[in-house]
PDB file of N, CA and C in Angstrom:
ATOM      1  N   UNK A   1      53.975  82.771  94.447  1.00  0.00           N
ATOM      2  CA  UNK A   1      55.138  81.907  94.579  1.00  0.00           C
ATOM      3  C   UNK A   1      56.147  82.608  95.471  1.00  0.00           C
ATOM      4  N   UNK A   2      56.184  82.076  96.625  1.00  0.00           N
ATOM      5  CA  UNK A   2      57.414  82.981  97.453  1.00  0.00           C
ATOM      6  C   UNK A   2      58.654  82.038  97.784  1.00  0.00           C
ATOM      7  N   UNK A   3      59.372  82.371  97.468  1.00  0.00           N
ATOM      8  CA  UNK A   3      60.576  81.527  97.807  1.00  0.00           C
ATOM      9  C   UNK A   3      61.579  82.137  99.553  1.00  0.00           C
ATOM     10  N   UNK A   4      61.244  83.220  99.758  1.00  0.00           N
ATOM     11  CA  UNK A   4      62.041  83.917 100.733  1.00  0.00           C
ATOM     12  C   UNK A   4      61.889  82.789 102.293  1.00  0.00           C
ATOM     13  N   UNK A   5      61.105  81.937 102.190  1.00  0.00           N
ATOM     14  CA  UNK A   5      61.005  81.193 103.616  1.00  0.00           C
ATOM     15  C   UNK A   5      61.709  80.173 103.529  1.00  0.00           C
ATOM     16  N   UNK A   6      61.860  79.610 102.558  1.00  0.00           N
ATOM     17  CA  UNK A   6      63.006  78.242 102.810  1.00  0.00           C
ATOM     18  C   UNK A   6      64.378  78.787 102.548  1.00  0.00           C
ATOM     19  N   UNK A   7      64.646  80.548 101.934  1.00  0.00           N
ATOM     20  CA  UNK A   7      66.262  80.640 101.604  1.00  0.00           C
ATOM     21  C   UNK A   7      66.735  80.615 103.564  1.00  0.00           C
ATOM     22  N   UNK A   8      66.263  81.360 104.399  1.00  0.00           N
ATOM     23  CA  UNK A   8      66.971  81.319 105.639  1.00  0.00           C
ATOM     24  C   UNK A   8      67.437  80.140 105.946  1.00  0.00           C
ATOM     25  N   UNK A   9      66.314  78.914 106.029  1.00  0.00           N
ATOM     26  CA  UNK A   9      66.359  77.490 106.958  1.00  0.00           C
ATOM     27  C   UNK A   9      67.759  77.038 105.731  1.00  0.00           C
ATOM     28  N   UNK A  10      67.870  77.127 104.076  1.00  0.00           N
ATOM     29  CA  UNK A  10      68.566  76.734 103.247  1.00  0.00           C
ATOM     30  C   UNK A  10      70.206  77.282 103.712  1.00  0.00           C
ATOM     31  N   UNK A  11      70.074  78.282 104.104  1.00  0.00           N
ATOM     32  CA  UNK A  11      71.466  78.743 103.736  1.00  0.00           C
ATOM     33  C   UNK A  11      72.343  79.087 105.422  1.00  0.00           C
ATOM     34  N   UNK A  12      71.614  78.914 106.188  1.00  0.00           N
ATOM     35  CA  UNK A  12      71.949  78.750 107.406  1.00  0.00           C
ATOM     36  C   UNK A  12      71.447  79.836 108.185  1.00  0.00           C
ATOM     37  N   UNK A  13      70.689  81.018 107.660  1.00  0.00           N
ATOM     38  CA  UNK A  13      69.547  81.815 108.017  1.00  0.00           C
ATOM     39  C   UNK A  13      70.403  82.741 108.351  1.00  0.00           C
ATOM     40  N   UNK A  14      70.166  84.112 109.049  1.00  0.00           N
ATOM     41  CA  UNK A  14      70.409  85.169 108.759  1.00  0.00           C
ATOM     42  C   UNK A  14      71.493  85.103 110.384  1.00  0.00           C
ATOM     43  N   UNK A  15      72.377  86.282 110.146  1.00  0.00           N
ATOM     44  CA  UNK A  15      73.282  86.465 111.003  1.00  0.00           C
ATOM     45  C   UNK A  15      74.652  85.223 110.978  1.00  0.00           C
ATOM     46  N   UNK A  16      74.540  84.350 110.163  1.00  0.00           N
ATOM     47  CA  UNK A  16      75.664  83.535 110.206  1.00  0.00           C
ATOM     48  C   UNK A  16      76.725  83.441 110.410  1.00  0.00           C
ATOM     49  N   UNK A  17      77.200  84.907 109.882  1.00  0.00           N
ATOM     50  CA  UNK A  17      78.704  85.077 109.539  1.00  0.00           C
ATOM     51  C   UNK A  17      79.274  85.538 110.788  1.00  0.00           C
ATOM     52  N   UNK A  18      79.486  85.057 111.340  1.00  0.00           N
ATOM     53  CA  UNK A  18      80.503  85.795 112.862  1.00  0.00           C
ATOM     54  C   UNK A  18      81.219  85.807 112.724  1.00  0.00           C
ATOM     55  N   UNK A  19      82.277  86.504 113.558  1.00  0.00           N
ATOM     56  CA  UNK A  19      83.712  86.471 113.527  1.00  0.00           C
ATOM     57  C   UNK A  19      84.285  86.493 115.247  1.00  0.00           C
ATOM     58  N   UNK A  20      84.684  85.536 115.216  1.00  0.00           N
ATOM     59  CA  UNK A  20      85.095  85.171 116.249  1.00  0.00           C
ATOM     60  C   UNK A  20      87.020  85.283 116.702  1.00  0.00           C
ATOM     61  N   UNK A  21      87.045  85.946 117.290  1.00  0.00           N
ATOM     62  CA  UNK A  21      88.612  86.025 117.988  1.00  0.00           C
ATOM     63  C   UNK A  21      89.477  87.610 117.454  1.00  0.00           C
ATOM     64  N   UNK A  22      88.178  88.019 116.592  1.00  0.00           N
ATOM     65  CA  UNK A  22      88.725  89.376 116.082  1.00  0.00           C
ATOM     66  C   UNK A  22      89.989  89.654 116.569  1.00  0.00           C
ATOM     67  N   UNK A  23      89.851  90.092 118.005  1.00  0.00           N
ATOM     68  CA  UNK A  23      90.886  91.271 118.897  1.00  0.00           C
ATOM     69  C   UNK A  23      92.388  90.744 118.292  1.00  0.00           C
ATOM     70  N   UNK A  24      92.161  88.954 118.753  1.00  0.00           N
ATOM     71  CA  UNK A  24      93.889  88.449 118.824  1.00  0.00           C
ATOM     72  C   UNK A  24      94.425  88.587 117.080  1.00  0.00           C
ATOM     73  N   UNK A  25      93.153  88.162 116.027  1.00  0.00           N
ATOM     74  CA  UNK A  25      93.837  88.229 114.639  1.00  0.00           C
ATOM     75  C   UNK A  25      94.286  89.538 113.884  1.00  0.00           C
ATOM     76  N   UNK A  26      93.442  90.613 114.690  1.00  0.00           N
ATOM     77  CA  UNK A  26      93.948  91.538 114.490  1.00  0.00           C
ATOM     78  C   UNK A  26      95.229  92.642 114.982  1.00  0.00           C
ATOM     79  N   UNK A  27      95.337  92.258 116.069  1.00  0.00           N
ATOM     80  CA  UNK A  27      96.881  92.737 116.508  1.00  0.00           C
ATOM     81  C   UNK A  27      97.611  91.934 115.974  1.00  0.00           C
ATOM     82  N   UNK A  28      97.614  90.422 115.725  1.00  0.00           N
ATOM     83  CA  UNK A  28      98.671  90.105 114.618  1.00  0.00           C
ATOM     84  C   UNK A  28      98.472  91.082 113.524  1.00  0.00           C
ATOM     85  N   UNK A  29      97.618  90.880 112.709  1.00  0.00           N
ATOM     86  CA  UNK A  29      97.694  91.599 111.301  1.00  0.00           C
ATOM     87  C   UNK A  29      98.624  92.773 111.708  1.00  0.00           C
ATOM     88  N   UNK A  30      97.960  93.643 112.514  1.00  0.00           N
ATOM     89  CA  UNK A  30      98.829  94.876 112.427  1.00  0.00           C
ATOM     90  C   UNK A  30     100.422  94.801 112.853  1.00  0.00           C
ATOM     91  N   UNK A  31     100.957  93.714 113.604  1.00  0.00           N
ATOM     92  CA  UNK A  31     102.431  93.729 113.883  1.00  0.00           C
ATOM     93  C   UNK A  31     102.944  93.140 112.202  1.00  0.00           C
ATOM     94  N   UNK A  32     102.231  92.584 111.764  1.00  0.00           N
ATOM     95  CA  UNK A  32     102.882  92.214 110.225  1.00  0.00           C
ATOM     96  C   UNK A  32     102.834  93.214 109.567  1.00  0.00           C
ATOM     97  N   UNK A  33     101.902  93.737 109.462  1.00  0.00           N
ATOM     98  CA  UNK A  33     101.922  95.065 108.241  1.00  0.00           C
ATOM     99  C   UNK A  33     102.742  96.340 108.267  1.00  0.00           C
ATOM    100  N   UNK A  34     103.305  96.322 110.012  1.00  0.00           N
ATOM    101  CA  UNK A  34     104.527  97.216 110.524  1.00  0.00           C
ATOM    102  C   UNK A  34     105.388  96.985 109.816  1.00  0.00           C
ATOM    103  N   UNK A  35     105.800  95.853 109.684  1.00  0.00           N
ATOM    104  CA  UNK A  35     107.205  95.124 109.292  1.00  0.00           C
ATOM    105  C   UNK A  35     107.364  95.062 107.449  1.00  0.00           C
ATOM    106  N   UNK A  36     106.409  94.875 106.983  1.00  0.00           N
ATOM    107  CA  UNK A  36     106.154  94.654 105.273  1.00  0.00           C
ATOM    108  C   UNK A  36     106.619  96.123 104.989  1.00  0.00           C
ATOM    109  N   UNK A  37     107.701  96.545 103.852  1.00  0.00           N
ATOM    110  CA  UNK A  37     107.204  97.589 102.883  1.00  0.00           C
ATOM    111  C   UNK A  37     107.316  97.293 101.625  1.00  0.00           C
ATOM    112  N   UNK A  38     107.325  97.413 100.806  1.00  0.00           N
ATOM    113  CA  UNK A  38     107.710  97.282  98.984  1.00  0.00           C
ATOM    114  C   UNK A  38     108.601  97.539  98.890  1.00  0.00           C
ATOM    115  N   UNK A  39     109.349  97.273  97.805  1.00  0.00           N
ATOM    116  CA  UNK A  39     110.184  98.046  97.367  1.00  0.00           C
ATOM    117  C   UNK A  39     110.075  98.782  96.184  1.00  0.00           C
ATOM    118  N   UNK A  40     111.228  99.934  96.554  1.00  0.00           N
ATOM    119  CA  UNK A  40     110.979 101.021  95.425  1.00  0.00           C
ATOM    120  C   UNK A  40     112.224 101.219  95.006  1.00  0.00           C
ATOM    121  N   UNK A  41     111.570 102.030  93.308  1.00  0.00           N
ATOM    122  CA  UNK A  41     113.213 102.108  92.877  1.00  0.00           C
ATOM    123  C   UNK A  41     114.327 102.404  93.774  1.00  0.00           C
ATOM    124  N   UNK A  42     115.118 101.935  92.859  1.00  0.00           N
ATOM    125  CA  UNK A  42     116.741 102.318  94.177  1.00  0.00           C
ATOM    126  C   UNK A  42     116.740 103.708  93.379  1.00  0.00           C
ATOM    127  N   UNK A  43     117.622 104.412  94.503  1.00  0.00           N
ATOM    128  CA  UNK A  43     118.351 106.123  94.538  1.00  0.00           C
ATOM    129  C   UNK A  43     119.043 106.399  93.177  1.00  0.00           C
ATOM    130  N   UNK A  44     120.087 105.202  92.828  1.00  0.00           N
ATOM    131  CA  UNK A  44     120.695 105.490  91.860  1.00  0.00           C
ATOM    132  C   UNK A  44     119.671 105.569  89.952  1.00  0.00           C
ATOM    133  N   UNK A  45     119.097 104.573  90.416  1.00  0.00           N
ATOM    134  CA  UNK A  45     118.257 105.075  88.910  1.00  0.00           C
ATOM    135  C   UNK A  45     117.181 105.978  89.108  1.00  0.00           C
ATOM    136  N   UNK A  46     116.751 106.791  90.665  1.00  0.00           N
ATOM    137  CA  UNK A  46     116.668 107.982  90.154  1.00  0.00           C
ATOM    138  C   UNK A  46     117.106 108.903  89.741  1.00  0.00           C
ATOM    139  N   UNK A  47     118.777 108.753  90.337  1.00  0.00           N
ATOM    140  CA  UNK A  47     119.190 110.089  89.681  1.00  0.00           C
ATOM    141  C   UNK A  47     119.865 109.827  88.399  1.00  0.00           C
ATOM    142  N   UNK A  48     119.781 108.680  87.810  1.00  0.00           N
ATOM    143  CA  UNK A  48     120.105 108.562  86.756  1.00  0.00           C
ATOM    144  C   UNK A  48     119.033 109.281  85.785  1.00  0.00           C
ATOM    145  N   UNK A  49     117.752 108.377  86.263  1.00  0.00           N
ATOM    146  CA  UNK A  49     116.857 108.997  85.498  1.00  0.00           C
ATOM    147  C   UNK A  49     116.674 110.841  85.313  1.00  0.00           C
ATOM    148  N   UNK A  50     116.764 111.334  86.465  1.00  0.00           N
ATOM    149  CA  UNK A  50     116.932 112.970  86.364  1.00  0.00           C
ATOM    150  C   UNK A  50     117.829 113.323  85.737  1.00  0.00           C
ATOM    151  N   UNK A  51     118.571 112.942  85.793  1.00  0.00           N
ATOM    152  CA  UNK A  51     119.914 113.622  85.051  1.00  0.00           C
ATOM    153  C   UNK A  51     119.884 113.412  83.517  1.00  0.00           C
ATOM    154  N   UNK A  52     119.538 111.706  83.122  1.00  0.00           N
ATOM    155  CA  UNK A  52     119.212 111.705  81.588  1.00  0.00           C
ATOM    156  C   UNK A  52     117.994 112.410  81.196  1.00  0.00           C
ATOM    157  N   UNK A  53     117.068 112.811  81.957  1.00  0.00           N
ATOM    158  CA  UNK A  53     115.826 113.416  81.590  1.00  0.00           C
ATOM    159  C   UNK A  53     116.110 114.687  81.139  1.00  0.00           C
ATOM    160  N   UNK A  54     117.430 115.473  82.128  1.00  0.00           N
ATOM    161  CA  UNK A  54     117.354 117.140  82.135  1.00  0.00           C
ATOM    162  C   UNK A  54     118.522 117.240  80.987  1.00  0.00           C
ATOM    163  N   UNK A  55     119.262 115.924  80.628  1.00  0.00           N
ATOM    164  CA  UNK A  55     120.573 116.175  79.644  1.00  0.00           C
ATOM    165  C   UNK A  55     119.662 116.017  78.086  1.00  0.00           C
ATOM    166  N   UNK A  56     118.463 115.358  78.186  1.00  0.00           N
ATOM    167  CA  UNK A  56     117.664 115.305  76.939  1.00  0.00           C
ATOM    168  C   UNK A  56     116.893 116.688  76.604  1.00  0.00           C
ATOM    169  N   UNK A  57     117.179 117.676  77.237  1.00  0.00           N
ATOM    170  CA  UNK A  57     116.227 118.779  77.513  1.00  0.00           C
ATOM    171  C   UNK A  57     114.774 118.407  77.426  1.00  0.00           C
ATOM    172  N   UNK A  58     114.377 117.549  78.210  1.00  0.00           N
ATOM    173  CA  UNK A  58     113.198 117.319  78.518  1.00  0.00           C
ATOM    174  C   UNK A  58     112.161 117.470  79.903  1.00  0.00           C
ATOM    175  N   UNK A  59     111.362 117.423  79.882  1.00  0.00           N
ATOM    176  CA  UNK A  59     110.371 117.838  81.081  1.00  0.00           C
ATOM    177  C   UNK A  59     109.891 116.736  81.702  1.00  0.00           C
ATOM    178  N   UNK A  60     109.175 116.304  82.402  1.00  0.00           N
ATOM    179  CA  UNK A  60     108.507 115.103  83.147  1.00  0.00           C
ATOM    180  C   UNK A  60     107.319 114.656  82.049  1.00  0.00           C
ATOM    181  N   UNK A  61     106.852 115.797  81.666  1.00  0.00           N
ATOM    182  CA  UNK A  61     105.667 115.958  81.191  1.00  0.00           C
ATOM    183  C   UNK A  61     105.759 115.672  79.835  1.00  0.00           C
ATOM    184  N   UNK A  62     106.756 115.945  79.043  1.00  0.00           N
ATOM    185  CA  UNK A  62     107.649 115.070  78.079  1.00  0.00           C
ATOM    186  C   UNK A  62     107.869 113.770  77.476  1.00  0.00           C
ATOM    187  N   UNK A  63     108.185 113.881  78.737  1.00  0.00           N
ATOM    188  CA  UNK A  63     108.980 112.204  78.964  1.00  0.00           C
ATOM    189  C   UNK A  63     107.954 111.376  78.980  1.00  0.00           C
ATOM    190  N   UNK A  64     106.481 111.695  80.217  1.00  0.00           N
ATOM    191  CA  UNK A  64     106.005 111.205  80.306  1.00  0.00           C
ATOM    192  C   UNK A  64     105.110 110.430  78.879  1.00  0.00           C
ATOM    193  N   UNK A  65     105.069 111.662  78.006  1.00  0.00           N
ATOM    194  CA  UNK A  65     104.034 111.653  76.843  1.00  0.00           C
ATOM    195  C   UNK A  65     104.712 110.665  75.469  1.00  0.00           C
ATOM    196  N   UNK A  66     105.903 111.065  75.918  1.00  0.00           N
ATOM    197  CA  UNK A  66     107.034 109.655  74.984  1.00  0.00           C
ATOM    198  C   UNK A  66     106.894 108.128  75.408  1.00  0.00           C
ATOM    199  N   UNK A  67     106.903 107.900  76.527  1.00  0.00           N
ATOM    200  CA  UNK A  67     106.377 106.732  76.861  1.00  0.00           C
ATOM    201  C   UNK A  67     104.956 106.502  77.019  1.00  0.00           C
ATOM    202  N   UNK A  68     104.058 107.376  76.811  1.00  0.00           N
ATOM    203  CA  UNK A  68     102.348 106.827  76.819  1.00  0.00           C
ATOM    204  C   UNK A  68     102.502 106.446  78.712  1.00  0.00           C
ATOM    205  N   UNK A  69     102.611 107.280  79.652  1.00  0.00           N
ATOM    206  CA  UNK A  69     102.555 107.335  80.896  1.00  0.00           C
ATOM    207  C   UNK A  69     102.050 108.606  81.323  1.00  0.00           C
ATOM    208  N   UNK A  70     101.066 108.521  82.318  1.00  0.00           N
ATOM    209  CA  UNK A  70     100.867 110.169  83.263  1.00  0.00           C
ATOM    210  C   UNK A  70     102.609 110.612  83.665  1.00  0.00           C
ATOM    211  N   UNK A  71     102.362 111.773  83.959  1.00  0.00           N
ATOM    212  CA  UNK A  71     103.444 112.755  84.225  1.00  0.00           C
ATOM    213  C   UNK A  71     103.861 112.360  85.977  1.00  0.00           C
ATOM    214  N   UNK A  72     102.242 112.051  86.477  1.00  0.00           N
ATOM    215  CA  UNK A  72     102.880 111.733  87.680  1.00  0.00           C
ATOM    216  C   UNK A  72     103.853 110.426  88.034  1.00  0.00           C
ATOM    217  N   UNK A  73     103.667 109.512  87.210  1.00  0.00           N
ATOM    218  CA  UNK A  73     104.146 108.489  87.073  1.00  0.00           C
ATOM    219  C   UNK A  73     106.008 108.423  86.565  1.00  0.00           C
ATOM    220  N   UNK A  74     106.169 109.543  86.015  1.00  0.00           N
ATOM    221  CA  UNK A  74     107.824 110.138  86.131  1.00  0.00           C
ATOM    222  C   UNK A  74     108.063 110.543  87.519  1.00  0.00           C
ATOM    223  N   UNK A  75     107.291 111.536  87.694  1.00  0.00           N
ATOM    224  CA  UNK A  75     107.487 112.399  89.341  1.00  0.00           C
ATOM    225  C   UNK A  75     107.876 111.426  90.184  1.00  0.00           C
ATOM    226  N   UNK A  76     106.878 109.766  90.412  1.00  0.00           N
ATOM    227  CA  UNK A  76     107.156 109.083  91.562  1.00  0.00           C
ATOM    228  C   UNK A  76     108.320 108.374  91.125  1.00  0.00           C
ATOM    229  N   UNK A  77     109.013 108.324  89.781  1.00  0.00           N
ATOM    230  CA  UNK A  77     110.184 107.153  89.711  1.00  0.00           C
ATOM    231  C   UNK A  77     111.520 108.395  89.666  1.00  0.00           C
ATOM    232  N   UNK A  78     111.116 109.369  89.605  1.00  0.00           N
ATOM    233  CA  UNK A  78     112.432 110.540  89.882  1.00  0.00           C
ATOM    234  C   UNK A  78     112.675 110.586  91.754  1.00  0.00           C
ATOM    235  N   UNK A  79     111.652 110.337  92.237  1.00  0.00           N
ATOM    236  CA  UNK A  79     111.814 111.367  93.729  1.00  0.00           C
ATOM    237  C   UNK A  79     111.914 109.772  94.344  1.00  0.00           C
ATOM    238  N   UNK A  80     111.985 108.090  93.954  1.00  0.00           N
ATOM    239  CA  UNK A  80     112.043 107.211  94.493  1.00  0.00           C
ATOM    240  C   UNK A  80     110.996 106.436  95.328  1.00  0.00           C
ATOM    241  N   UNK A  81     109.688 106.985  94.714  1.00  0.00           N
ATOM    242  CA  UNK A  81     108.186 106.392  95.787  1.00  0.00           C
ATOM    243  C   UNK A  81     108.049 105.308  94.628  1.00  0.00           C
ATOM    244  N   UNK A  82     108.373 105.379  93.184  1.00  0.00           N
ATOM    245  CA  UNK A  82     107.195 104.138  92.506  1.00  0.00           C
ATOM    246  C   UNK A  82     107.828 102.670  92.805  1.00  0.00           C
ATOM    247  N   UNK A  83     106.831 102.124  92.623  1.00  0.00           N
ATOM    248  CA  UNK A  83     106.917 100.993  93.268  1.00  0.00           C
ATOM    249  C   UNK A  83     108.092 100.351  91.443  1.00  0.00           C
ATOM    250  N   UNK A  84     108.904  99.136  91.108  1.00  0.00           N
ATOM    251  CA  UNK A  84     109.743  99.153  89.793  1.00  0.00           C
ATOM    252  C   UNK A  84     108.436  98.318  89.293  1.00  0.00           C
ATOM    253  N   UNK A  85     108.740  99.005  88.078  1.00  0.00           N
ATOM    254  CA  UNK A  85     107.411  98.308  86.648  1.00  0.00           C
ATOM    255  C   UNK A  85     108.922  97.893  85.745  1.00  0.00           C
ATOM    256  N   UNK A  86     109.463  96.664  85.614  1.00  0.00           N
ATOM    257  CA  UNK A  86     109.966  96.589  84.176  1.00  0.00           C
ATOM    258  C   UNK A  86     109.681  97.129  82.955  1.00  0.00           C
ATOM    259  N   UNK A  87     108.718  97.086  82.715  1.00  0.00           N
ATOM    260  CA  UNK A  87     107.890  97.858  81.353  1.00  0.00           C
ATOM    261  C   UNK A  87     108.276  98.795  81.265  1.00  0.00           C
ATOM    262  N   UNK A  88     107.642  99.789  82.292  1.00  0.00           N
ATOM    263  CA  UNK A  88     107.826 101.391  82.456  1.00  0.00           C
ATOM    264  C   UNK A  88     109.430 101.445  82.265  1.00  0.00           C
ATOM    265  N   UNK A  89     109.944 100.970  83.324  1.00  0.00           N
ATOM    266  CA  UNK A  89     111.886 101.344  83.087  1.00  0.00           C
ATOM    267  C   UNK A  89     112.217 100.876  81.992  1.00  0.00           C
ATOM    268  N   UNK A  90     111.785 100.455  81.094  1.00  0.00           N
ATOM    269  CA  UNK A  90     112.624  99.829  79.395  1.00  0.00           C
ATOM    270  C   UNK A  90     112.177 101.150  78.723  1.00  0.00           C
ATOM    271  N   UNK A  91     110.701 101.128  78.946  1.00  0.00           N
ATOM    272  CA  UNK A  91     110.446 102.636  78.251  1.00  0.00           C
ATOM    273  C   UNK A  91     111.099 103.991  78.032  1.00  0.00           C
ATOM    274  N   UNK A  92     111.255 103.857  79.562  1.00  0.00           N
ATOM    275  CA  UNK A  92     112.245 105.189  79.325  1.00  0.00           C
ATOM    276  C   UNK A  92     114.233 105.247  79.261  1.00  0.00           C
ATOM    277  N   UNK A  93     114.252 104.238  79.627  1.00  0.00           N
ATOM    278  CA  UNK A  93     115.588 103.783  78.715  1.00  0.00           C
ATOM    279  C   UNK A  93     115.574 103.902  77.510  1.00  0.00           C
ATOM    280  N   UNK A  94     114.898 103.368  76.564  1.00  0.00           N
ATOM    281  CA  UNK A  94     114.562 103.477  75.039  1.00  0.00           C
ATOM    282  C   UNK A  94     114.358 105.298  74.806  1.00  0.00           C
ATOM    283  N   UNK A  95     113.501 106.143  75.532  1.00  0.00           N
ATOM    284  CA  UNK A  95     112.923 106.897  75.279  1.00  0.00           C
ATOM    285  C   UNK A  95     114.061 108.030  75.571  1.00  0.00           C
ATOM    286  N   UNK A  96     115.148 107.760  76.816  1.00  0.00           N
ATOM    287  CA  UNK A  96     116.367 108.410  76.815  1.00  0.00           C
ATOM    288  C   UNK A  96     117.376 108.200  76.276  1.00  0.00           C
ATOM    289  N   UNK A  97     117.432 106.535  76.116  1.00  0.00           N
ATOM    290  CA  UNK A  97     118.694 106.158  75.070  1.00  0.00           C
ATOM    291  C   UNK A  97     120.111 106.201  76.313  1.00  0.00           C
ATOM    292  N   UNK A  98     119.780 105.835  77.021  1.00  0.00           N
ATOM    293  CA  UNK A  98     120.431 105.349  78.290  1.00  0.00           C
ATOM    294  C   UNK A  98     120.166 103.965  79.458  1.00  0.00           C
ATOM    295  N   UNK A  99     121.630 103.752  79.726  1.00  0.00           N
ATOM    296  CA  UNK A  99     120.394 102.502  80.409  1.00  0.00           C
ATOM    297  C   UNK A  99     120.405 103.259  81.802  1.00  0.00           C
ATOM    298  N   UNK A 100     119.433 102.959  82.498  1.00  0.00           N
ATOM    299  CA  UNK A 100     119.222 103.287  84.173  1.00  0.00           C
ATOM    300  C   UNK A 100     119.349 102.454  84.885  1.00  0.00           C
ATOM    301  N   UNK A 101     119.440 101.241  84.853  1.00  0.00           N
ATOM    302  CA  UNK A 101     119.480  99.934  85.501  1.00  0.00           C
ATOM    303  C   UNK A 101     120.678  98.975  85.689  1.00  0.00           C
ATOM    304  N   UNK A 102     121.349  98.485  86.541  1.00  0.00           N
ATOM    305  CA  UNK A 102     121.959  97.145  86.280  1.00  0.00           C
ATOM    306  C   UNK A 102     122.983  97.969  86.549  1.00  0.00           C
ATOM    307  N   UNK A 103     124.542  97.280  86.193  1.00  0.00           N
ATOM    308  CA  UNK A 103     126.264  97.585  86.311  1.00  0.00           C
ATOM    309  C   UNK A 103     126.576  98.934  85.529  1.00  0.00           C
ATOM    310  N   UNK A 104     125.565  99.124  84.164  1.00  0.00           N
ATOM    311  CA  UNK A 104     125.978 100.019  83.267  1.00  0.00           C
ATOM    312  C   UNK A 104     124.963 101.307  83.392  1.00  0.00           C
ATOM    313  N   UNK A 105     124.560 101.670  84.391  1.00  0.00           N
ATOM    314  CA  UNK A 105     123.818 102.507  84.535  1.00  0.00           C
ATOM    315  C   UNK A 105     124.470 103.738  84.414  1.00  0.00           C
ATOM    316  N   UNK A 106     123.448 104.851  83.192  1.00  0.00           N
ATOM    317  CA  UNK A 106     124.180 105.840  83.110  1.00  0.00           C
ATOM    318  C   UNK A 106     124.831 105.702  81.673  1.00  0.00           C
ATOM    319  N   UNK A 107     125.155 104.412  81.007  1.00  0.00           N
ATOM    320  CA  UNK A 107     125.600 104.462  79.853  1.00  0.00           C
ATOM    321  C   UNK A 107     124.640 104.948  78.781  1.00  0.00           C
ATOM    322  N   UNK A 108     124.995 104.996  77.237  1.00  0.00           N
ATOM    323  CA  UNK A 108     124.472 105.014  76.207  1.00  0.00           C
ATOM    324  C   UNK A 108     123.854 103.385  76.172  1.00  0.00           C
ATOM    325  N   UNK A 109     122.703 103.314  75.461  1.00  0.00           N
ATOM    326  CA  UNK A 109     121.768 102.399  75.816  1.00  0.00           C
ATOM    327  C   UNK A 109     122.461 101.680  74.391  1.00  0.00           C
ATOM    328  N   UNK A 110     122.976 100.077  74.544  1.00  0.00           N
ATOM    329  CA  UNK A 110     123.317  99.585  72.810  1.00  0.00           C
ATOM    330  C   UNK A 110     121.949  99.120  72.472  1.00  0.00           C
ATOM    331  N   UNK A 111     122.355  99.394  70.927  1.00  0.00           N
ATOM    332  CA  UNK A 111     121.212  98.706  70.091  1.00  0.00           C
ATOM    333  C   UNK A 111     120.969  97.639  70.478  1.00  0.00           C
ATOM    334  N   UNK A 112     120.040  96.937  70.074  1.00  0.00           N
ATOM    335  CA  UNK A 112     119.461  95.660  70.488  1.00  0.00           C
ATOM    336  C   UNK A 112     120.272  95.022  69.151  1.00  0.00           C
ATOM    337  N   UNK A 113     120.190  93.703  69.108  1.00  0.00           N
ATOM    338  CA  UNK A 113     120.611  92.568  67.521  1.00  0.00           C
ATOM    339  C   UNK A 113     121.919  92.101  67.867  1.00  0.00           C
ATOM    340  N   UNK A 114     122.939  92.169  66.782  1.00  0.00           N
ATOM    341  CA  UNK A 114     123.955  91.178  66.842  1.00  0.00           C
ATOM    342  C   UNK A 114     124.922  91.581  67.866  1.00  0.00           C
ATOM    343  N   UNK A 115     125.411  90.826  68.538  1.00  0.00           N
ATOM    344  CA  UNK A 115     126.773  91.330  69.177  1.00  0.00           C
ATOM    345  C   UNK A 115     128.119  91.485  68.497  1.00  0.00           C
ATOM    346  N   UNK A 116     128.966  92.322  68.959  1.00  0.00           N
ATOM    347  CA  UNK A 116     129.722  92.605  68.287  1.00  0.00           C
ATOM    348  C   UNK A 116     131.088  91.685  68.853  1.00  0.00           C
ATOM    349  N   UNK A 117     131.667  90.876  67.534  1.00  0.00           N
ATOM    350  CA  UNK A 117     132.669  89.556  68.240  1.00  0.00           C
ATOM    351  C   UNK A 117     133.675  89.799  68.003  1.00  0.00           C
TER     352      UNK A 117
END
C-alpha cells in the first residue's frame, strides 16, 4: 500500500512554498524593527526599588527568594532592562512594604481593606 505518489499531485507537490519579493519585505521589516523598543521600567522605581531593597537590609538574592523570582530577575528591574510585569512589581511592594509605583512612590505601602473616612 503506498500512498507517497498521490501526496505530491494532492498537495501541490514538492517545492511549493516560494517566497517571492523577499529583498523589498525585508528592508521594510528591518526599518520597523529600528524604530520599535519596549518599554522598561522607568528610572525612578528603580531607584526606588534599590534603595527600599538596601533600607530592608536585604540582598537581590533575598528579595528575590521572598517573592518566588530568580535573582536575576531583581538585577534587571534594579539596573532598568526588565521589561514591567504588574505581578512581579506588587510582589515586591508587598515584600518591601513600600510602594514603587504611581504619585506615592517611595511611601510606606497602606494596608489593603477599609478606607479611612
Amino acid at each position: 500500500f503506498d500512498l507517497s505518489s498521490g501526496i505530491n499531485a494532492e498537495y501541490g507537490g514538492a517545492g511549493g512554498n516560494t517566497q517571492k519579493g523577499i529583498q523589498k519585505n525585508t528592508a521594510n521589516l528591518d526599518r520597523e524593527t529600528e524604530e520599535l523598543k519596549h518599554d522598561t521600567v522607568s528610572k525612578d522605581f528603580s531607584v526606588h526599588l534599590r534603595e527600599a531593597r538596601a533600607k530592608a537590609g536585604l540582598t537581590q538574592k533575598d528579595l528575590a527568594q521572598k517573592i518566588n523570582e530568580k535573582p536575576q530577575i531583581v538585577a534587571e528591574y534594579e539596573s532598568g532592562k526588565a521589561l514591567p510585569n504588574n505581578q512581579i512589581q506588587s510582589k515586591m511592594e508587598r515584600a518591601l512594604g513600600i510602594q514603587l509605583r504611581g504619585k506615592n512612590a517611595g511611601q510606606p505601602l497602606q494596608p489593603r481593606g477599609k478606607k479611612k473616612s
